[in-house]
C-alpha atoms as a PDB file:
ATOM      1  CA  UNK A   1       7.325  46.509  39.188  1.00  0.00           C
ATOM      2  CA  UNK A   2       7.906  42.751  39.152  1.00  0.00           C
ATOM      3  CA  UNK A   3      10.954  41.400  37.915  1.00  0.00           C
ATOM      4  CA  UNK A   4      10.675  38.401  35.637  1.00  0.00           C
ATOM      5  CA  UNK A   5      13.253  35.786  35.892  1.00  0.00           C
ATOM      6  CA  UNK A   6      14.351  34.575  33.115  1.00  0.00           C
ATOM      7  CA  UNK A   7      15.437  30.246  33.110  1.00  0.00           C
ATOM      8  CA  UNK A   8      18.252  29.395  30.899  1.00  0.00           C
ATOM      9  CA  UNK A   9      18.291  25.572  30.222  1.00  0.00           C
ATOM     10  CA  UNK A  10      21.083  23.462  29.941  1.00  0.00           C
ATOM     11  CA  UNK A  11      22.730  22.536  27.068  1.00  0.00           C
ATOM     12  CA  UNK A  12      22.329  19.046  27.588  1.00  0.00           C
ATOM     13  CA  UNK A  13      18.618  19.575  27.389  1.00  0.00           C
ATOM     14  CA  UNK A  14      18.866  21.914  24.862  1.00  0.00           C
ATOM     15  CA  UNK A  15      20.710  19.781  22.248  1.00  0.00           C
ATOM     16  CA  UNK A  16      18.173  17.320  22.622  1.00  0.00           C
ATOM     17  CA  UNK A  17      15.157  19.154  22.023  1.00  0.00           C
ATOM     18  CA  UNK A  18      17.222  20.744  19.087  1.00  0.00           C
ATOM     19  CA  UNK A  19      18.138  17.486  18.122  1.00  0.00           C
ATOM     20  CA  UNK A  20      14.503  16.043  17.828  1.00  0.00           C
ATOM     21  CA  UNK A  21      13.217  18.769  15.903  1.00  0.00           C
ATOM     22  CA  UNK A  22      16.141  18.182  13.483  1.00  0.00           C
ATOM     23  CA  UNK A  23      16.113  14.679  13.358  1.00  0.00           C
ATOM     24  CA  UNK A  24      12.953  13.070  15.120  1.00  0.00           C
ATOM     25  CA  UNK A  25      14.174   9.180  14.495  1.00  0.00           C
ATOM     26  CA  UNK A  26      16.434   9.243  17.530  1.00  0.00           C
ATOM     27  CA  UNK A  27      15.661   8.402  21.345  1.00  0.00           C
ATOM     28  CA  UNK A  28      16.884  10.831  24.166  1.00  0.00           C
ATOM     29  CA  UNK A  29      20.067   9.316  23.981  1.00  0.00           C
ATOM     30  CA  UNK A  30      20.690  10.076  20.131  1.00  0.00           C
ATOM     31  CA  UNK A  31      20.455   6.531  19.790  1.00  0.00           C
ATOM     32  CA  UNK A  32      18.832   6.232  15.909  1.00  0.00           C
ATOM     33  CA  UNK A  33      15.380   4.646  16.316  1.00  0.00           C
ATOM     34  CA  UNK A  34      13.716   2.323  13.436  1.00  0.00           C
ATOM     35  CA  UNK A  35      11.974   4.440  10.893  1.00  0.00           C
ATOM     36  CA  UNK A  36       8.449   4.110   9.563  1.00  0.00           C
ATOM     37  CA  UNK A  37       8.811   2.411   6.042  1.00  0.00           C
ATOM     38  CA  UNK A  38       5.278   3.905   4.808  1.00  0.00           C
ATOM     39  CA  UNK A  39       6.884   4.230   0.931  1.00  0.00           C
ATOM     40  CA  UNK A  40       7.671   0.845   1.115  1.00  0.00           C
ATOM     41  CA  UNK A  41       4.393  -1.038   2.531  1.00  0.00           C
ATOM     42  CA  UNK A  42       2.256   1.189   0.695  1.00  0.00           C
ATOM     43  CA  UNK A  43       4.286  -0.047  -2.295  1.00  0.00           C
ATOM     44  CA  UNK A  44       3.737  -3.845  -1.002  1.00  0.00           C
ATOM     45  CA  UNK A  45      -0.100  -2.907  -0.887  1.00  0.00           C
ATOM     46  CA  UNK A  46      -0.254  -1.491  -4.256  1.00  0.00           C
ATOM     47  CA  UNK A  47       1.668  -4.563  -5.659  1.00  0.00           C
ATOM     48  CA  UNK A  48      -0.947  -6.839  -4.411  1.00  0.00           C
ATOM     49  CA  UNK A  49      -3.574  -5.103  -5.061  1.00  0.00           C
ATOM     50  CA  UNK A  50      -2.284  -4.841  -9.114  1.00  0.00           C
ATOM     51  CA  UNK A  51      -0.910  -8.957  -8.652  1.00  0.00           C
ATOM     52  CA  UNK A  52      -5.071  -9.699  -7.420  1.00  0.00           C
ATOM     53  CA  UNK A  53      -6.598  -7.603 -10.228  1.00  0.00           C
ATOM     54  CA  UNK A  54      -4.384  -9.295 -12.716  1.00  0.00           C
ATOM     55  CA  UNK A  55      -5.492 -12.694 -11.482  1.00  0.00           C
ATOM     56  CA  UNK A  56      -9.195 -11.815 -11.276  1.00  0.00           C
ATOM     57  CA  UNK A  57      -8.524 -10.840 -15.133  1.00  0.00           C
ATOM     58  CA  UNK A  58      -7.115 -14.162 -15.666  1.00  0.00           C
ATOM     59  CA  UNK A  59      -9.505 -16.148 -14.146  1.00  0.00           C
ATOM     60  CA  UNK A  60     -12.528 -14.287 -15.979  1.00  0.00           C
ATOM     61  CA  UNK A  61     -10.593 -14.437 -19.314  1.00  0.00           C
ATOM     62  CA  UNK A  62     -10.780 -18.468 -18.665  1.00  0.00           C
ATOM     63  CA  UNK A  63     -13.768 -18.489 -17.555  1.00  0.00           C
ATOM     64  CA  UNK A  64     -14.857 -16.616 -20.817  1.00  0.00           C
ATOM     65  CA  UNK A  65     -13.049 -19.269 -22.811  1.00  0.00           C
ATOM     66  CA  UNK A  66     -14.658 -22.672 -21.437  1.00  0.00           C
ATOM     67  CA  UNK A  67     -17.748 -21.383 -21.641  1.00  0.00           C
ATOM     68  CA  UNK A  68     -17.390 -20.282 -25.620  1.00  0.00           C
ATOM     69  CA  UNK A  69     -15.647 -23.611 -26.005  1.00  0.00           C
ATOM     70  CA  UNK A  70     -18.264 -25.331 -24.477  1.00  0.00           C
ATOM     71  CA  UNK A  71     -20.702 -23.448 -27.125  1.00  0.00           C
ATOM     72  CA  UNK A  72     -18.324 -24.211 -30.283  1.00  0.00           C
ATOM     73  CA  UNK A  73     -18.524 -28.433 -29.045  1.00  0.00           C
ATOM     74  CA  UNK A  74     -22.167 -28.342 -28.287  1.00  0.00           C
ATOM     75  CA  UNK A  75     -23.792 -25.966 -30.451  1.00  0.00           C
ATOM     76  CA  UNK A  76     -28.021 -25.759 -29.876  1.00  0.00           C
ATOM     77  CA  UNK A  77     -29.492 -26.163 -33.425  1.00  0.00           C
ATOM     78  CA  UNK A  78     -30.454 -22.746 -34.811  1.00  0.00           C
ATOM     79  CA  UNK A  79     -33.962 -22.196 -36.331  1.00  0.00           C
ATOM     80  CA  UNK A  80     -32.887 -22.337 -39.810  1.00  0.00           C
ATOM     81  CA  UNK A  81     -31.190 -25.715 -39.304  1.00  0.00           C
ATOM     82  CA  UNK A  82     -34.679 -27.389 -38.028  1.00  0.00           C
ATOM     83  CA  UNK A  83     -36.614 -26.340 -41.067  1.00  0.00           C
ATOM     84  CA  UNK A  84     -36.052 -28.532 -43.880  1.00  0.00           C
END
């Protein structure tokens, strides 16, 4: 029969593999690390995306108005108005 020996760890290495599976934002030390901010950039990226669309809206809206003020100053004589 073999016998199977059994390795108990340290604590000291045991708290900190507990300790990064219970909070994974710390080095080895238990120092706290910088977070990801994912929320908040993909926030930032939505906000610009809506702030572009808005001002591609604009822009076409404008556009849309010079050109149908451009039609009201120099209207193109309609057939009825060159028969007399």
């Amino acid at each position: 029969m073999i016998a199977t020996s059994t390795t108990i760890m340290p604590v000291e290495i045991l708290f900190l593999v507990i300790s990064d599976l219970i909070d994974p934002a710390t080095d080895q030390e238990g120092n706290a690390m910088a977070k990801s901010q994912y929320q908040f950039k993909k926030r930032q990226k939505e906000l610009a995306k809506k702030k572009k669309k808005e001002e591609k809206r604009q822009r076409k809206l404008q556009n849309k108005m010079v050109e149908t003020d451009e039609a009201e100053k120099d209207p193109t004589p309609s057939t009825e108005e060159q028969q007399p």
